[in-house]
Structures are given as structure tokens and as C-alpha cells.
Protein backbone atom coordinates (compact mmCIF):
# COMPACT_ATOMS: atom_id res chain seq x y z
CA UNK A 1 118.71 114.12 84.60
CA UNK A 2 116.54 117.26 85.87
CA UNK A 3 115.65 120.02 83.79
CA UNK A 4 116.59 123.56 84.61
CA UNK A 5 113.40 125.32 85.78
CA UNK A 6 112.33 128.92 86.05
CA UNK A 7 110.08 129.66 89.06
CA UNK A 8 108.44 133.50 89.00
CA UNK A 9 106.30 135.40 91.51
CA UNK A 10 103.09 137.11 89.64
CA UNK A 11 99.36 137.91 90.59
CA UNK A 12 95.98 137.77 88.42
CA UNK A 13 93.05 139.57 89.44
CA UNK A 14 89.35 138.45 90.57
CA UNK A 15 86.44 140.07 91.50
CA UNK A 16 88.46 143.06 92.03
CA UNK A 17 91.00 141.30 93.94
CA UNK A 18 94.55 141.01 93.58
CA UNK A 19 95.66 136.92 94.06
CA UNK A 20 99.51 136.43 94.43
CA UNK A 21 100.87 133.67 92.93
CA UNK A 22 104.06 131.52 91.69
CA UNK A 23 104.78 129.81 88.64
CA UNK A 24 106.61 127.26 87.93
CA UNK A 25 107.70 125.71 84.48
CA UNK A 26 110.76 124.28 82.65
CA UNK A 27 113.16 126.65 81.21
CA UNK A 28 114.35 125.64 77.91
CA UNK A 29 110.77 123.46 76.98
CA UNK A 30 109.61 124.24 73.29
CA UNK A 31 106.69 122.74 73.33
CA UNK A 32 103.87 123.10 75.58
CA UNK A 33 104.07 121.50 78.87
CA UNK A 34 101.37 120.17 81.18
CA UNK A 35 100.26 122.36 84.36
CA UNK A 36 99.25 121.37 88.02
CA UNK A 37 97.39 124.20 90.11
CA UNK A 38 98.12 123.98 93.71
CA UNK A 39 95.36 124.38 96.72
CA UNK A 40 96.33 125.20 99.85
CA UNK A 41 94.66 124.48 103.12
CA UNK A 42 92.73 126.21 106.34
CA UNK A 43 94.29 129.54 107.29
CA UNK A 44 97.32 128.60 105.22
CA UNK A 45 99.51 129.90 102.12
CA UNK A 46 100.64 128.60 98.80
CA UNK A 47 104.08 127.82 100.58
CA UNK A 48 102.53 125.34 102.66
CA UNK A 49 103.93 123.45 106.14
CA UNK A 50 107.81 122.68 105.37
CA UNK A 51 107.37 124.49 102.20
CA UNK A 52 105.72 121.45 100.68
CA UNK A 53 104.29 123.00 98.45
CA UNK A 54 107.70 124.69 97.19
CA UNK A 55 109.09 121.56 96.92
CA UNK A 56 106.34 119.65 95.39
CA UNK A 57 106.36 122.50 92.69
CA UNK A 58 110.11 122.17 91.88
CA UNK A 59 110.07 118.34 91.48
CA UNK A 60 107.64 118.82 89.23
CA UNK A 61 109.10 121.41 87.33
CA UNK A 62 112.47 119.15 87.08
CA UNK A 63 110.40 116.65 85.11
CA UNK A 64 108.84 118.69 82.65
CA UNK A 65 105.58 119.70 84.67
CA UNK A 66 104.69 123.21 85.13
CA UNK A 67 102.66 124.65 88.13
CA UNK A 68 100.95 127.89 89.44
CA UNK A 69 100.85 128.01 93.64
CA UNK A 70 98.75 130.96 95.10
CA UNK A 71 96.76 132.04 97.89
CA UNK A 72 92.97 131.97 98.07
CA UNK A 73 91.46 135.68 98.67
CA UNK A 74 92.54 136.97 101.86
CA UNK A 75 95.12 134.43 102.51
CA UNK A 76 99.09 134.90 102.28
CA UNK A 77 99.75 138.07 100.11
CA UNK A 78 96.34 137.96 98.45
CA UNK A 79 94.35 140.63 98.50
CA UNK A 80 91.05 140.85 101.15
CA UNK A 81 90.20 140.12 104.20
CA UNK A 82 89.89 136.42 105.66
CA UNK A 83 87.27 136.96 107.25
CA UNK A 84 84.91 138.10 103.70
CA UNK A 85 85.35 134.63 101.70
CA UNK A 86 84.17 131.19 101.86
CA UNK A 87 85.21 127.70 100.56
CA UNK A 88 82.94 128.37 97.60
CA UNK A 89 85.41 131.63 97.09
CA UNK A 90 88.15 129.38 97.03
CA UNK A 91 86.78 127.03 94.72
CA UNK A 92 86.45 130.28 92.60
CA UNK A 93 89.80 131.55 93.13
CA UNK A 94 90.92 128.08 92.10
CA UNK A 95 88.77 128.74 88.36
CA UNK A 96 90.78 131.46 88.01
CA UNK A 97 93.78 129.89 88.42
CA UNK A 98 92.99 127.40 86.38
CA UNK A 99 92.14 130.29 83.94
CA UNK A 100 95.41 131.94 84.53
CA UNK A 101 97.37 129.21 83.74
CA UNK A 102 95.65 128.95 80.29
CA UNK A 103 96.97 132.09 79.73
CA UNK A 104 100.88 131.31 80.07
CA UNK A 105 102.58 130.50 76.36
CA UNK A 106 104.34 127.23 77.76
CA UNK A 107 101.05 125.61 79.41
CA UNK A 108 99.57 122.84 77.51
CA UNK A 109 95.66 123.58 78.22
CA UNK A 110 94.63 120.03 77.28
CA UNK A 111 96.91 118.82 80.41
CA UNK A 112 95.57 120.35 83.73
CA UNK A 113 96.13 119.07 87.34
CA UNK A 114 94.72 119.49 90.68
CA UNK A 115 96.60 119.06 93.82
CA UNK A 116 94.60 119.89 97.03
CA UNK A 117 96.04 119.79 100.48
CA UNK A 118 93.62 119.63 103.18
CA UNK A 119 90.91 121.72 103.25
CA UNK A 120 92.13 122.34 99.65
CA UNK A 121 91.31 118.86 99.09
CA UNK A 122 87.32 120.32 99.41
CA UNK A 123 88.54 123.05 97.21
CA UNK A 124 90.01 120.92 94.10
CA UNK A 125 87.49 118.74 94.30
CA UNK A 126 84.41 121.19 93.37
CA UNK A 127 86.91 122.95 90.88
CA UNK A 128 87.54 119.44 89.37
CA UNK A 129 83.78 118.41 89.33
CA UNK A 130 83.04 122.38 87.51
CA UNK A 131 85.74 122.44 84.93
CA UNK A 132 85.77 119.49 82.47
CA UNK A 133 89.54 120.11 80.87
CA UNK A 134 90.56 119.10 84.49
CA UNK A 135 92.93 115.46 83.65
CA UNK A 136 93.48 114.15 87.03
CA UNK A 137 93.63 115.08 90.81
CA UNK A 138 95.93 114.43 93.82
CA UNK A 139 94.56 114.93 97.23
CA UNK A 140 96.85 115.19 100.50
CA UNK A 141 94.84 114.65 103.59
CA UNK A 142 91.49 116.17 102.06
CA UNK A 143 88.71 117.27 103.92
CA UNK A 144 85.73 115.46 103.41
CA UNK A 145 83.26 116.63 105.93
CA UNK A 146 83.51 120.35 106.24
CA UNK A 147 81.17 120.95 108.53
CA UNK A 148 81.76 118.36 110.74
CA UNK A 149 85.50 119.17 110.89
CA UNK A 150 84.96 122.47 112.09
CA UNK A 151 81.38 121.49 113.98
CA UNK A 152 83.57 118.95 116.34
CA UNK A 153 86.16 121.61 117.35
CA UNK A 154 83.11 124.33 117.90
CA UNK A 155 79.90 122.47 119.26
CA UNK A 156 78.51 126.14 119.27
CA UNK A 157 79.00 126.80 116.14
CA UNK A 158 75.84 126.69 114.51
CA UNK A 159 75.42 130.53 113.01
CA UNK A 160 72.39 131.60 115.44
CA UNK A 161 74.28 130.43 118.74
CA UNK A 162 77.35 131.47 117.71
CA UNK A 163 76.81 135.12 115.63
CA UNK A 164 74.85 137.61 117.90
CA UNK A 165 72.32 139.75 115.82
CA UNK A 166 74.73 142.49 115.59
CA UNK A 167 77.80 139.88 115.27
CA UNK A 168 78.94 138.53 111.82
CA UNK A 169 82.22 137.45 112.35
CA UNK A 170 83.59 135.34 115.05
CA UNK A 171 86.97 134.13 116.60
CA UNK A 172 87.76 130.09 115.22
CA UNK A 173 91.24 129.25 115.91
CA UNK A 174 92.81 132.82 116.40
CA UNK A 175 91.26 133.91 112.56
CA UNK A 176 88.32 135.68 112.81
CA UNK A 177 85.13 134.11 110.12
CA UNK A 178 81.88 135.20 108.69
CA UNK A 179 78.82 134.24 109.46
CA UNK A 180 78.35 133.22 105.61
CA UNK A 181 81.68 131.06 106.25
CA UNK A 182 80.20 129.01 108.81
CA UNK A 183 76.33 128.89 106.59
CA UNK A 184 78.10 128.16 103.68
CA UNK A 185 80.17 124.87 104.99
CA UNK A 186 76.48 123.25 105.69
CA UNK A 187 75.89 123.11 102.24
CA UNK A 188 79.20 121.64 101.10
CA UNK A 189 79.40 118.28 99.84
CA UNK A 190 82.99 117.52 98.26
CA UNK A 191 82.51 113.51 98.57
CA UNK A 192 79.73 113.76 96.02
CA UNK A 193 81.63 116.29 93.86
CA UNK A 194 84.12 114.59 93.43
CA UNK A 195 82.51 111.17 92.65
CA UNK A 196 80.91 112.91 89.99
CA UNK A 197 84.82 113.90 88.31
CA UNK A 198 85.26 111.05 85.69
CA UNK A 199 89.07 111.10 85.52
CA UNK A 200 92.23 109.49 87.50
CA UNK A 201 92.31 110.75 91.34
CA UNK A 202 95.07 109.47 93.51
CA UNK A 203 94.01 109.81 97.57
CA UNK A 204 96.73 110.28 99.82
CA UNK A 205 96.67 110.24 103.69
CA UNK A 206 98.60 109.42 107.00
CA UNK A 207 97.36 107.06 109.12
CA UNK A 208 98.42 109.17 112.20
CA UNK A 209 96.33 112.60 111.41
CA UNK A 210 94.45 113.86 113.92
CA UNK A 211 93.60 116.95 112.22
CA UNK A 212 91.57 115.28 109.53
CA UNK A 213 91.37 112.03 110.27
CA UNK A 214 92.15 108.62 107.64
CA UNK A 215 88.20 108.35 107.22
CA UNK A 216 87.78 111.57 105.28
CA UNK A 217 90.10 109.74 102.76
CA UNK A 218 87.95 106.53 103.16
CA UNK A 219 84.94 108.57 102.31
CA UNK A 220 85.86 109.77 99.22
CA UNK A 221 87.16 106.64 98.12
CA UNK A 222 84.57 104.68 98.75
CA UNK A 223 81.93 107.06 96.77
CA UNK A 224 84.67 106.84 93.72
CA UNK A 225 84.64 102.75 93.95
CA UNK A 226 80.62 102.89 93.97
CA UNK A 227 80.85 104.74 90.50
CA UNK A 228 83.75 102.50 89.07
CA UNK A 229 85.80 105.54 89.03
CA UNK A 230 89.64 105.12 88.57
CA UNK A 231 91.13 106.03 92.01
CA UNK A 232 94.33 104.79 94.25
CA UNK A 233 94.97 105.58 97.54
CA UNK A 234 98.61 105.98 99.17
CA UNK A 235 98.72 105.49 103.27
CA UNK A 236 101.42 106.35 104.81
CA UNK A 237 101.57 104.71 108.61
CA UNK A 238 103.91 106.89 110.18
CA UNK A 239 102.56 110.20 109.12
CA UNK A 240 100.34 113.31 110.49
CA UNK A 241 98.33 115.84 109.15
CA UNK A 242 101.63 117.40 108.13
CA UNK A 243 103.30 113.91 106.21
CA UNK A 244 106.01 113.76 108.83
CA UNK A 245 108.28 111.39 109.14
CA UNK A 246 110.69 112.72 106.64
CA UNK A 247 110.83 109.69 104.95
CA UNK A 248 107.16 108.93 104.16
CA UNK A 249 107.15 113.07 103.33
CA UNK A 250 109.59 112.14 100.42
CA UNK A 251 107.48 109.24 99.12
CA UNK A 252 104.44 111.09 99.69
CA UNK A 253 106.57 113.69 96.55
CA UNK A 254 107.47 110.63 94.72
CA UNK A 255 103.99 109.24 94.28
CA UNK A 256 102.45 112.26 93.61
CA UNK A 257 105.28 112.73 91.02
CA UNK A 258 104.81 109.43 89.50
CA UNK A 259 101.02 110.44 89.22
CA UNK A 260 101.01 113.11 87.74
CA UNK A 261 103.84 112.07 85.39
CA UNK A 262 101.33 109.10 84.26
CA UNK A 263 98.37 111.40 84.28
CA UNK A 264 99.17 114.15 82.62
């Protein structure tokens, strides 16, 4: 039997910024509940493709699990510009989430989740390897390789071919970036970050992605098993960078369900 679930729109502030946010949690809970923080991915929202995100949020919420989704710093309804923050500002954004959430009555603050989607998956995992109440982690199709990622679809993207003297933003995919975007995404190392996080981390990726391929999974499991680190990985054959079919989409819920349900 689910439990009835309120879900409510709200914002928090950083750095002068105004993040928009929703939280989830069950209604009629007494006691304090446990508390997953959602990050999004490249250019995208805390909604997410097929409202994945939404739905992800509500399942959990029907079991007992409560959950803040939001939008990085100039992304969705935050407030900024795109073009002013980097992955690092996410992973700060993502603190203050975290932070947020320790703030609503119903939250149990020992019991804190990750779940990172895409280039969200580089994002949880530096918030997981900075803030030690972090229990577990579920990655969806994370980004291992930053740089690489974006280096493949722009050969010209190194910051002194592609940023003119008097240029510090350029065009990527219809969004226009900073030049400390692109310097900043050299420096990134997620892999390592998150073989350094000591707790549970379930991996989950299809097999079909050409977005972000299977290996960027591989590489982050791989540094885990070399450290003895509990980790699982769920591949789904069928599925893209968006977890379509709709059938491995609904496991791809279940697991993460299951997960966090053991986890947390």
C-alpha cells in the first residue's frame, strides 16, 4: 500500500541566487524520514526527460522517502545566467541542497541520498566525496570524463582556440558557456571522487547510449572495485541515454527504489 505524499514547489538562496526547487515527502509520517537530493543533467531541469525525475520523486515519496529536485544556477527557474556557472557551481548548488534539506522538520539528517543523472552523475559524485553524512548514491548514465565528453563533440574547444581575447563565452549546443566552463572541466576528475566516497553506490546505464557511452559507467566502477568499495551496477540492453524502452525505464525506478529503500 502507498502512502499519501505531499509534493511542494519552494526556493533557497545561494550566493545571492535564488534556486527553485520541489519537495517531496510523505504526508502523515511522524517521525523523521530519509531524504534523496536529485541532480539533474547538461542544459537540463529538475523535471528531467519524461519527467523522470517527477516520477522517480513520487515513487519514492509512496514508500516513505522524501526528496528535494531543483535546478543548478541558471538552469530551469533558477536564478542566473547559464552561461556564469560551472560544474564546480553545481556541485555547490548541490551542498546547498543538501543543506536545505537539513532544514525541513520531516528530514532525517542521518539518512541522505544522492541521485545524479548524467552530467549530474559528475555533480553527486564530488558532493558525495565533500559531505560525509552522504549514505549512499545512485547514478543514471553518469559522466565520467567531462572533458572528453564535451572535447569529442568540439575538437576546438580548448579555451585559447576557441575564446577570442575579447570572447568569453561561446555557442556549445545552442547554450552559450564561459570560458571558465570549458577551463574548469580540465580539472575535473569525478572517477577519483567518487572512489574516494566509502558508502553503497549503485551504477546504472544503458547499453545503447550514445550520449555518454557504457564505459563512463565502467570507469567508475572499476576505480570503486580497486578500493573494495561496495558498488552494483544495473545494465539495461535496450536502453539510451534517456532509459527508453519503457519497460527497462520502469525497472531502471524499481532498482533505484529498491536501493535506496536498502540504503537509506
Amino acid at each position: 500500500m502507498s502512502i499519501e505524499f505531499i509534493e511542494q514547489a519552494f526556493s533557497f538562496e545561494y550566493e545571492g541566487e535564488r534556486i527553485a526547487a520541489t519537495a517531496h515527502a510523505p504526508s502523515k509520517e511522524t517521525t523523521p524520514v530519509p531524504v534523496v537530493i536529485f541532480c539533474h543533467g547538461y542544459t537540463g531541469n529538475r523535471i528531467e526527460q519524461r519527467y523522470i525525475f517527477v516520477r522517480m520523486a513520487r515513487r519514492l515519496a509512496q514508500e516513505g522517502i522524501a526528496s528535494i529536485r531543483f535546478d543548478y544556477r541558471g538552469c530551469g527557474e533558477s536564478e542566473g545566467l547559464f552561461r556564469d556557472h560551472t560544474v564546480l557551481d553545481y556541485v555547490a548548488d548541490t551542498i546547498a541542497a543538501i543543506n536545505a534539506a537539513k532544514n525541513l522538520p520531516s528530514v532525517d539528517t542521518r539518512q541522505i541520498g544522492l541521485l545524479g543523472y548524467s552530467l549530474g552523475g559528475c555533480v553527486a559524485s564530488y558532493a558525495a566525496y565533500r559531505c560525509a553524512e552522504i549514505k549512499t548514491v545512485v547514478l543514471w548514465a553518469p559522466v565520467a570524463f567531462p572533458w572528453k565528453l564535451f572535447f569529442d563533440r568540439r575538437p576546438d574547444f580548448f579555451p585559447d582556440d576557441a575564446f577570442g581575447a575579447d570572447n568569453l563565452f561561446v555557442e556549445y549546443a545552442g547554450w552559450e558557456i564561459g570560458r571558465k566552463y570549458v577551463e574548469t572541466l580540465t580539472s575535473l576528475d569525478p572517477v577519483h571522487a567518487l572512489s574516494q566516497f566509502k558508502n553503497p553506490v549503485l551504477l546504472c546505464h544503458g547499453l545503447q547510449d550514445t550520449v555518454v557511452p557504457p564505459s563512463h559507467t565502467e570507469a567508475y566502477d572499476a576505480a570503486r572495485n580497486q578500493n573494495h568499495l561496495i558498488t552494483e551496477t544495473l545494465l539495461l540492453p535496450k536502453s539510451d541515454h534517456g532509459f527508453k524502452p519503457l519497460q527497462e525505464d520502469a525497472q531502471l525506478l524499481e532498482d533505484t527504489l529498491l536501493w535506496f529503500k536498502k540504503h537509506l
